[in-house]
Structures are given as C-alpha cells and as structure tokens.
N, C-alpha and C. Protein backbone atom coordinates (compact mmCIF):
# COMPACT_ATOMS: atom_id res chain seq x y z
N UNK A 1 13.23 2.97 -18.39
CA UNK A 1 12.23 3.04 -17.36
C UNK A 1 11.86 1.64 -16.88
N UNK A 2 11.61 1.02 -17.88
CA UNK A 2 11.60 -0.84 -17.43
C UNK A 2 12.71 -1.30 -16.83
N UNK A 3 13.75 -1.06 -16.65
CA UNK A 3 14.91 -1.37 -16.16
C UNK A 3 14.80 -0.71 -14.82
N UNK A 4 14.75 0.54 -14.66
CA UNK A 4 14.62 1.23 -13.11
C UNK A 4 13.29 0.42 -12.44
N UNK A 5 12.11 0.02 -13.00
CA UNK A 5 11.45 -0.48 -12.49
C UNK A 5 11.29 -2.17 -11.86
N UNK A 6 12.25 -3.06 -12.62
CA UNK A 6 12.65 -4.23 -12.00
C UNK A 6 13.49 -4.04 -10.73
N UNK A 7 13.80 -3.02 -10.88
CA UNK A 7 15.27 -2.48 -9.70
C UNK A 7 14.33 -2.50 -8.62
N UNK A 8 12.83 -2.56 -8.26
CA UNK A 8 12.01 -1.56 -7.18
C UNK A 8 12.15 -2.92 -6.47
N UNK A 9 11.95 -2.85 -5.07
CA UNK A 9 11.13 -4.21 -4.15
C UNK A 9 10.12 -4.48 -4.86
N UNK A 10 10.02 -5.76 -4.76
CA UNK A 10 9.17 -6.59 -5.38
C UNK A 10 7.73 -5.98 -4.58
N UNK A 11 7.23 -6.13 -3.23
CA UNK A 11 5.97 -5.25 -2.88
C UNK A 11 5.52 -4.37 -3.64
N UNK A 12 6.87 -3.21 -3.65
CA UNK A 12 6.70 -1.68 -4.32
C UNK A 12 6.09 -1.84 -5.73
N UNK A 13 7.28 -3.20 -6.62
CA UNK A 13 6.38 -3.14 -7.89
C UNK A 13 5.23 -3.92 -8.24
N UNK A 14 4.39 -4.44 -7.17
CA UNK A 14 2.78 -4.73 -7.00
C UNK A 14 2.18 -3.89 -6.95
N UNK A 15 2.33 -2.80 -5.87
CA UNK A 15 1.42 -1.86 -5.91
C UNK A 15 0.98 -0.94 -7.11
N UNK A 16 2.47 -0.70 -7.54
CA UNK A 16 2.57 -0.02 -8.73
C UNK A 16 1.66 -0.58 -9.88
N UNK A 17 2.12 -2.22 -10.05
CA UNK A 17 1.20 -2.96 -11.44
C UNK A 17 -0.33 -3.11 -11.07
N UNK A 18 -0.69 -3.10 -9.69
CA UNK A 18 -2.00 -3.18 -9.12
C UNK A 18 -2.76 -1.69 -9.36
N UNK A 19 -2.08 -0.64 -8.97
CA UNK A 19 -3.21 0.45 -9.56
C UNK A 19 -3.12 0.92 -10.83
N UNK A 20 -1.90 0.90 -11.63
CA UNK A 20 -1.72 0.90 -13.06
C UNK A 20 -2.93 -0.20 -13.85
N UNK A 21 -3.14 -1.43 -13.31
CA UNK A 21 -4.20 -2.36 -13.70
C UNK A 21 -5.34 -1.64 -13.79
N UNK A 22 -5.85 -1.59 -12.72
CA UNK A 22 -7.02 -0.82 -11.79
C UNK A 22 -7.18 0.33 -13.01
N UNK A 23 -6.23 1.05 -13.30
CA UNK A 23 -5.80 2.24 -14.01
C UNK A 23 -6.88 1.73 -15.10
N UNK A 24 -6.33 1.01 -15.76
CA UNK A 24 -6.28 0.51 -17.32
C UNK A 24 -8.01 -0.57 -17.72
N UNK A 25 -8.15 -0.79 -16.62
CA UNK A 25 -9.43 -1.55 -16.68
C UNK A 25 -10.57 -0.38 -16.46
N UNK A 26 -10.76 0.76 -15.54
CA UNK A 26 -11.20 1.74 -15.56
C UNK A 26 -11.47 2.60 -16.95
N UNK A 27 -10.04 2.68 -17.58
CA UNK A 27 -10.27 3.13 -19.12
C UNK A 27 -10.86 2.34 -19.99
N UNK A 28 -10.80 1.51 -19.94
CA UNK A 28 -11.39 0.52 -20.39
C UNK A 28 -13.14 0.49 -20.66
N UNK A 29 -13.76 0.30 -18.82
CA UNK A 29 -14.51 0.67 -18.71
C UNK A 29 -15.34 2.23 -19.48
N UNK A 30 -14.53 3.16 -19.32
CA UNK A 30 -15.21 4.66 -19.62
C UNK A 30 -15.47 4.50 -21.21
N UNK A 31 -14.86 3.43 -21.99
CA UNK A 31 -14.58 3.35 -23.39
C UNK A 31 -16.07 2.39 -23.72
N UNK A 32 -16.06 0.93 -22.78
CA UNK A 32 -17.28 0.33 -23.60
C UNK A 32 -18.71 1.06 -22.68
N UNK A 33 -18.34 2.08 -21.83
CA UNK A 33 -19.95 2.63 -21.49
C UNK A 33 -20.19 3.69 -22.48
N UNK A 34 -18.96 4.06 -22.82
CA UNK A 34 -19.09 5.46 -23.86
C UNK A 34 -19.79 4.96 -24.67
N UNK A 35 -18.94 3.78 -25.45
CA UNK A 35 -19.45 3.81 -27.05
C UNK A 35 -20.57 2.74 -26.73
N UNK A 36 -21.26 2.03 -26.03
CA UNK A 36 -22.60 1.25 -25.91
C UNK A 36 -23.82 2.11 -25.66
N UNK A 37 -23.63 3.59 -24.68
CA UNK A 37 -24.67 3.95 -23.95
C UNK A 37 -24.80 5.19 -24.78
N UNK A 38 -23.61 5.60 -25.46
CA UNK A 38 -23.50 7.16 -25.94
C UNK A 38 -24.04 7.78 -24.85
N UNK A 39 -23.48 8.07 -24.08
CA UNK A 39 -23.90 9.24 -22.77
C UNK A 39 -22.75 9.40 -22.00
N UNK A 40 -21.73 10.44 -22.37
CA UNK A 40 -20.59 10.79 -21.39
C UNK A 40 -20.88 10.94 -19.79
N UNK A 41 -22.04 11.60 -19.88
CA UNK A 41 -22.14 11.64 -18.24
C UNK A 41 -22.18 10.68 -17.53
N UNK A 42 -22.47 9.22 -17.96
CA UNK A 42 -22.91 8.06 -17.63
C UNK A 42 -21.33 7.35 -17.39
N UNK A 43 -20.64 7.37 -18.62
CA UNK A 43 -19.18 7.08 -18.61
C UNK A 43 -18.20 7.75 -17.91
N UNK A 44 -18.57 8.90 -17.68
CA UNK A 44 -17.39 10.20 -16.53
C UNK A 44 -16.79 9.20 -15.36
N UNK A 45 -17.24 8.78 -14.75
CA UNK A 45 -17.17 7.76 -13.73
C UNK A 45 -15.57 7.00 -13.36
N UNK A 46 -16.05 6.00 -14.80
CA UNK A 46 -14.75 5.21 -15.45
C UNK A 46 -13.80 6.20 -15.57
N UNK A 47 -13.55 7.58 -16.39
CA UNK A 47 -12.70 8.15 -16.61
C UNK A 47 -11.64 8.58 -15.14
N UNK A 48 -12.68 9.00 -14.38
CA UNK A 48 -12.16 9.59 -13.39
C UNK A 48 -11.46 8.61 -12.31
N UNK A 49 -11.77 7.24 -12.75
CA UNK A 49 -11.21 6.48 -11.14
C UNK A 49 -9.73 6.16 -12.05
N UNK A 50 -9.80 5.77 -13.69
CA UNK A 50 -8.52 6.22 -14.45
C UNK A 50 -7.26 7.24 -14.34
N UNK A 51 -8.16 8.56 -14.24
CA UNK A 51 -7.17 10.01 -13.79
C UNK A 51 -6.57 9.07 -12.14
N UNK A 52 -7.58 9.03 -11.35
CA UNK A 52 -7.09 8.81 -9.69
C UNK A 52 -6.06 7.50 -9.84
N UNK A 53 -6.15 6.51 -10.63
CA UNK A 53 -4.97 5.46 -9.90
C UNK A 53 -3.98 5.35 -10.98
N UNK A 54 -4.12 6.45 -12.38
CA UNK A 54 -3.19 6.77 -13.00
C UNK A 54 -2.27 7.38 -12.19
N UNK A 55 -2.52 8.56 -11.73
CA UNK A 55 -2.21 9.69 -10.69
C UNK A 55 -1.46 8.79 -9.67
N UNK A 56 -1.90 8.43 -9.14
CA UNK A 56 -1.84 7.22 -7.61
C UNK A 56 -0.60 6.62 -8.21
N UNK A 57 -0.52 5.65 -9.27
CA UNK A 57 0.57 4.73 -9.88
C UNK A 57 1.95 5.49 -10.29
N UNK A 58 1.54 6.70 -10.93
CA UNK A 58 2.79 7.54 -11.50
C UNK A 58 3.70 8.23 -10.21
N UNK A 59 2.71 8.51 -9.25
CA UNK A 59 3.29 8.92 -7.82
C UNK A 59 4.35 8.32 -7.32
N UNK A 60 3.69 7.24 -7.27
CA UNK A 60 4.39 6.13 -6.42
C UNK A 60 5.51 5.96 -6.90
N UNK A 61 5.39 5.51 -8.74
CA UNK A 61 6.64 5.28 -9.12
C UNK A 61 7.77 6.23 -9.09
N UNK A 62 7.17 7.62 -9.07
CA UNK A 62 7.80 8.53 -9.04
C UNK A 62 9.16 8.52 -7.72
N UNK A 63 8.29 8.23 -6.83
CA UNK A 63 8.36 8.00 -5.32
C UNK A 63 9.48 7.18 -5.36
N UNK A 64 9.30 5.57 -5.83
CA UNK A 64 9.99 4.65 -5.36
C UNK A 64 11.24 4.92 -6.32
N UNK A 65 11.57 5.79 -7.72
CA UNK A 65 12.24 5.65 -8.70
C UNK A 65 13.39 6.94 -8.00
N UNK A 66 13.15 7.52 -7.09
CA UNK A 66 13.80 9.05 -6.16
C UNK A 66 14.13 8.38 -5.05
N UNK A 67 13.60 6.74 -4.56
CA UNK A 67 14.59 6.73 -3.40
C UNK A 67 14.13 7.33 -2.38
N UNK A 68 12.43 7.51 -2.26
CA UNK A 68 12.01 8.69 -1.41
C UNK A 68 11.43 7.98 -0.39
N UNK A 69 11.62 6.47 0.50
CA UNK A 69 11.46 5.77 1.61
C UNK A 69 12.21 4.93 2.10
N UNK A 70 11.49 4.82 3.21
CA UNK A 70 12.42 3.59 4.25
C UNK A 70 11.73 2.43 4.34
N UNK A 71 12.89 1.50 4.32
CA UNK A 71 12.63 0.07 4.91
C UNK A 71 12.69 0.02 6.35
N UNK A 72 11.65 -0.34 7.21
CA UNK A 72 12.37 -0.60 8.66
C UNK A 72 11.93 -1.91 8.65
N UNK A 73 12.93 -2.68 9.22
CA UNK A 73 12.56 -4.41 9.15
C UNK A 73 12.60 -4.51 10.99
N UNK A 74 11.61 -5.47 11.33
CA UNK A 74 11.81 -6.10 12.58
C UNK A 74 10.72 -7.06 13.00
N UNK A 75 10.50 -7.23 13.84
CA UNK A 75 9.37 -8.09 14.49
C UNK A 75 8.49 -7.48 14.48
N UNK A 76 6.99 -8.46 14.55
CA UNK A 76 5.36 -8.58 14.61
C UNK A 76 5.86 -8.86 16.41
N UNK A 77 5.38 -8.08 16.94
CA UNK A 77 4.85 -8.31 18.58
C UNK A 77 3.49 -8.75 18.88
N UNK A 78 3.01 -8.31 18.23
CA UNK A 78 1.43 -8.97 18.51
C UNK A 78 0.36 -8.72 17.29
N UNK A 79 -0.60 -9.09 16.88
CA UNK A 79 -1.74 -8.86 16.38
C UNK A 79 -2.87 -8.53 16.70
N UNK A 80 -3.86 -7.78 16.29
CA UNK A 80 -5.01 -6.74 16.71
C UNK A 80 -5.73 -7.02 15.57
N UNK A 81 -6.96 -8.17 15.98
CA UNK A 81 -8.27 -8.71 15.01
C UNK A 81 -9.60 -7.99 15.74
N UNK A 82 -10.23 -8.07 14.40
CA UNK A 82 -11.41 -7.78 14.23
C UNK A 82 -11.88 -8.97 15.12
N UNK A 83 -13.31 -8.89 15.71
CA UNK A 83 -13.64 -9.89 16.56
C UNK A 83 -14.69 -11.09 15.37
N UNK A 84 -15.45 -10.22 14.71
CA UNK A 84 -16.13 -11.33 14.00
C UNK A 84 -15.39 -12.44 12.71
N UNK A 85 -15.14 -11.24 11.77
CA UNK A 85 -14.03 -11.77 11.05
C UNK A 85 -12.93 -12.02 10.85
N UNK A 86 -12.34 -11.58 12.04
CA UNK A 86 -10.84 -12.08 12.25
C UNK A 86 -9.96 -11.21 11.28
N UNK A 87 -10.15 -9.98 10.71
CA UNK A 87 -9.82 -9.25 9.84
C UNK A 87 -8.35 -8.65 10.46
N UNK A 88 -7.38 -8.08 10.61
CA UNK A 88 -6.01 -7.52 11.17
C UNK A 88 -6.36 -5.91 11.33
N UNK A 89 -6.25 -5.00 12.56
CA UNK A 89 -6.87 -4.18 12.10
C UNK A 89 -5.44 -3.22 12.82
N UNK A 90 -4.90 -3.79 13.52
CA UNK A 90 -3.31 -3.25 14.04
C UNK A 90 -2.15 -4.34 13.67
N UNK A 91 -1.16 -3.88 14.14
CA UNK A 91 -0.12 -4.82 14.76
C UNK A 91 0.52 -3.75 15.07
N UNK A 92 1.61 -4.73 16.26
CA UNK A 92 2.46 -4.16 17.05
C UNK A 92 3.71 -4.61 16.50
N UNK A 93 4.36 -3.55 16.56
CA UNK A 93 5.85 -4.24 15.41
C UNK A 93 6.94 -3.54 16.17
N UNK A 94 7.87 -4.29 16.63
CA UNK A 94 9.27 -3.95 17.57
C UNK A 94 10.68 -3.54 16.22
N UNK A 95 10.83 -2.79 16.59
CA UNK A 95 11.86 -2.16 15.49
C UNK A 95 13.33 -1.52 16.00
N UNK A 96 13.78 -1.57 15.89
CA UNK A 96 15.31 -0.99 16.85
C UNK A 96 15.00 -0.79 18.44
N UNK A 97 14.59 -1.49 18.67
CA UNK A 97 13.97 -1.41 20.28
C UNK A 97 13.09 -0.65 20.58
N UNK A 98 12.01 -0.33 19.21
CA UNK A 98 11.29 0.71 19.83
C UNK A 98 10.02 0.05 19.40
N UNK A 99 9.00 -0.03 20.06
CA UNK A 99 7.35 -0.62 19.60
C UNK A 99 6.73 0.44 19.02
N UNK A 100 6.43 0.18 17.22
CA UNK A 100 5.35 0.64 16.73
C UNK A 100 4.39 0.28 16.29
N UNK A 101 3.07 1.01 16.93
CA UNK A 101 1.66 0.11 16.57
C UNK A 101 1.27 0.90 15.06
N UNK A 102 0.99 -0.15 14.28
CA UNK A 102 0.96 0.26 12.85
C UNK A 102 -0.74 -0.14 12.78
N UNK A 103 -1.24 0.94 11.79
CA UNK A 103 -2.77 0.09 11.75
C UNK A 103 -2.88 -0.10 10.42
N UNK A 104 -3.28 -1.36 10.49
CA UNK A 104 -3.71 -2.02 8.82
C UNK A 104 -4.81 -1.46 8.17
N UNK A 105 -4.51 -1.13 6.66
CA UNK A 105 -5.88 -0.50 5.69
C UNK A 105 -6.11 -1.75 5.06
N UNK A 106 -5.36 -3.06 4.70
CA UNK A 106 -5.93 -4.22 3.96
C UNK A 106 -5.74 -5.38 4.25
N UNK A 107 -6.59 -6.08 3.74
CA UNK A 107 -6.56 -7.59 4.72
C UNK A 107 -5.27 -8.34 4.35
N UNK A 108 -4.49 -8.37 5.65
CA UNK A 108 -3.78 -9.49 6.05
C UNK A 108 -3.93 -10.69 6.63
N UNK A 109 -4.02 -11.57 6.03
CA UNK A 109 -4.00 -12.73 6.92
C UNK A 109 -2.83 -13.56 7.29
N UNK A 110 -1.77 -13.64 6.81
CA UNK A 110 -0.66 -14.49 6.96
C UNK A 110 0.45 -13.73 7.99
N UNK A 111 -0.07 -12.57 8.66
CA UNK A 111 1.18 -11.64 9.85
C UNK A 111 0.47 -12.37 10.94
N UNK A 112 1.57 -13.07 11.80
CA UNK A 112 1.25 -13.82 13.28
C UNK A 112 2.32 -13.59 13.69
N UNK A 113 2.27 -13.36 15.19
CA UNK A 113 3.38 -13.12 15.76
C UNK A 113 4.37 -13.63 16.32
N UNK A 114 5.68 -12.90 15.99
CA UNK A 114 7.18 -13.33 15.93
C UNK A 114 7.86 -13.41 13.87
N UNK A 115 7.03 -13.10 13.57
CA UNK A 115 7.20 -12.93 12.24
C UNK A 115 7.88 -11.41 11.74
N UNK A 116 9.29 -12.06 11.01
CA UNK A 116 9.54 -10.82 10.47
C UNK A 116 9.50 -10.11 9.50
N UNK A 117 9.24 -8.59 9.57
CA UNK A 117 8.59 -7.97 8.46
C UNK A 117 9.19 -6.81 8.00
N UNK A 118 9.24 -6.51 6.80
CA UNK A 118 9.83 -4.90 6.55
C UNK A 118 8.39 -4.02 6.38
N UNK A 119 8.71 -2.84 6.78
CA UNK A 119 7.48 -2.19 6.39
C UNK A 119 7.79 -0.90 5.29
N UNK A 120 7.43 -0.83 4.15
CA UNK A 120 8.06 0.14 3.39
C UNK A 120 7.45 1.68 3.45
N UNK A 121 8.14 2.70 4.44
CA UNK A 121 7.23 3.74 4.30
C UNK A 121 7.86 5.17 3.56
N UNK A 122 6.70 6.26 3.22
CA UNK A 122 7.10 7.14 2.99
C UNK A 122 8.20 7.85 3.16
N UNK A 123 9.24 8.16 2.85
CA UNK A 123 10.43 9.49 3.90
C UNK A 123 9.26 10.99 5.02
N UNK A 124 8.35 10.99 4.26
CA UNK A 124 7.26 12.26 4.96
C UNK A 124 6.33 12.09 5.53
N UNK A 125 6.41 10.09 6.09
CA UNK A 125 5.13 9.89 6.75
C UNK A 125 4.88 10.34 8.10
N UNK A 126 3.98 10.86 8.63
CA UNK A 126 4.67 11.28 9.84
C UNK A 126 4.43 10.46 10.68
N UNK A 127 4.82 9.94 11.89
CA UNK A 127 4.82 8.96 13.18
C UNK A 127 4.57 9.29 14.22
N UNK A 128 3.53 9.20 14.93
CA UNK A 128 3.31 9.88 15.94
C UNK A 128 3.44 9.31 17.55
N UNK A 129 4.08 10.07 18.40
CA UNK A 129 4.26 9.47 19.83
C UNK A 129 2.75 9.64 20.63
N UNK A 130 2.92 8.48 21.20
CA UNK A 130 1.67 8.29 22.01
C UNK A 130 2.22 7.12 23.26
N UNK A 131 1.43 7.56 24.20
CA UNK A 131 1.82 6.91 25.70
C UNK A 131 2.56 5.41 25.31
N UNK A 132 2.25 4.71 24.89
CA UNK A 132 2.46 3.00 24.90
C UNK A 132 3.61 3.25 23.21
N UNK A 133 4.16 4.13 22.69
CA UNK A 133 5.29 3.87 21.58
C UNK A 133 4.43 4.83 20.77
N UNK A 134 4.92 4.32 19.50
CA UNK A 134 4.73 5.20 18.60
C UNK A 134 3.47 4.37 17.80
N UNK A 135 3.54 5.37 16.93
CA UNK A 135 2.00 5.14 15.94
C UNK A 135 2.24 5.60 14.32
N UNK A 136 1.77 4.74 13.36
CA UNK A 136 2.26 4.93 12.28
C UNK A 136 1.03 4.83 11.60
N UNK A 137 0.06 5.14 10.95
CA UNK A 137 -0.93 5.35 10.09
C UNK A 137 -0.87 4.61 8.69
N UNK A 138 0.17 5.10 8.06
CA UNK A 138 -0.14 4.79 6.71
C UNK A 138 1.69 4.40 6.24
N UNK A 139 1.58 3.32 5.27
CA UNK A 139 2.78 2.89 4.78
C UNK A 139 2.51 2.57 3.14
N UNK A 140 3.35 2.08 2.78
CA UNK A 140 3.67 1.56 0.88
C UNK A 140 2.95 0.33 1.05
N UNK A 141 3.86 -0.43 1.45
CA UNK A 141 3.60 -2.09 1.79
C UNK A 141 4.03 -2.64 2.88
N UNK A 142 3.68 -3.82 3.19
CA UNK A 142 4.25 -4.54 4.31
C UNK A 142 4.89 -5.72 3.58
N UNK A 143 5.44 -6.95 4.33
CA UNK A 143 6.38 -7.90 3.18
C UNK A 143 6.82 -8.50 4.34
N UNK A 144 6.63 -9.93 4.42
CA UNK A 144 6.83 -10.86 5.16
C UNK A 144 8.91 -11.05 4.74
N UNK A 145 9.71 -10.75 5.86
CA UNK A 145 11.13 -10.60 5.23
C UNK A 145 11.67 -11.81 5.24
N UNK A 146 12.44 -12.41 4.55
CA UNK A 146 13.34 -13.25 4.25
C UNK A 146 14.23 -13.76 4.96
N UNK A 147 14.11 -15.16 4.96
CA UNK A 147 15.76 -15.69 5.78
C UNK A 147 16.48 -15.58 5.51
C-alpha cells in the first residue's frame, strides 16, 4: 500500500497526508478532552471530524489508487480576485482549445496568468456548459506543471 501510494502525483499525495493529519490530530483531540473533562458529549466533536476526514482520506485514496481521474494540463487565461484581499476566487483556464472557468475553494496565491497548470479532477465531476465555455466546480488539486 506504501508503494501504490508513492506511485500517486505528488498534489494527490498532499491531500491525502493533509486530511489523514487533520484525521489523526482530531483523534487525538477526542482522546485528551475525553480523558481531562470525562464528558463524552463534550469530546463527540473530535471524534466525528476524525470519522469525516478519515472517510474523506480513505476515499480519495481509494479514488486515486483505481485510476478514477483526469489530468487536463493547459493554460491560466486569466485570474478572478477578491477585491479586498486579493484572495483567487476563479480562473480561466484554456485547455484543448476550449476555456474553462474553474472556481477556487482555497487560497491560491502563486496562479498568474500564462502559467501552466494541470488540474486533477474526478472521472464523475460533472462540467457544465454555460454561454462564455464551460464551468467546473470542484477538482482534487491544482499544480503549477513543469518544464
């Protein structure tokens, strides 16, 4: 299993060690509220964000270990900031000649445009057409691509 898992894109196996972390610090948590406060109801909390990015982590790996997405690599066409904080809240990304506006769930700061990128998504994500290209919601990772 350690072996299939060095095999993943390097993105893929962040996400993976990032909510497996998340995972493990959560248990963690449910353990020193348990045994300090003695009050499970108080500790339930911890347990449960454990179950969710246990759940979340095993998915994924599940996911990435089946081969169950695509890479599409191409150009950043433009960027779409937040006005105060300058936060990324789209981009426009040109891909086999086709423009898809992707919207960001986490802060990017280093995508400027003409930069190329793979975007790693689901095989079942769905993509939706809309007047000006397509539209993509939700992905794995994004990954600044390589020369």
């Amino acid at each position: 299993m350690l072996k299939e898992f060095k095999n993943f894109p390097e993105p893929l196996q962040k996400k993976i060690m990032i909510q497996a972390g998340l995972g493990a610090i959560s248990l963690l948590l449910f353990f020193c509220i348990w045994i300090t406060i003695k009050n499970i109801q108080i500790a339930l909390p911890g347990l449960l964000l454990f179950l969710f990015f246990g759940i979340s982590a095993s998915t994924l790996f599940v996911k990435v270990a089946s081969n169950s997405y695509i890479v599409i690599s191409g150009l950043c066409k433009s960027v779409n900031q937040t006005v105060i904080k300058r936060h990324t809240k789209s981009i426009l990304f040109e891909a086999d000649g086709k423009t898809i506006k992707i919207m960001i769930r986490q802060r990017l700061k280093k995508i400027s445009q003409g930069m190329a990128l793979d975007i790693y998504v689901s095989e079942n994500t769905p993509i939706y057409e809309t007047s000006s290209g397509l539209l993509l919601q939700s992905y794995l990772a994004i990954e600044e691509k390589s020369s």
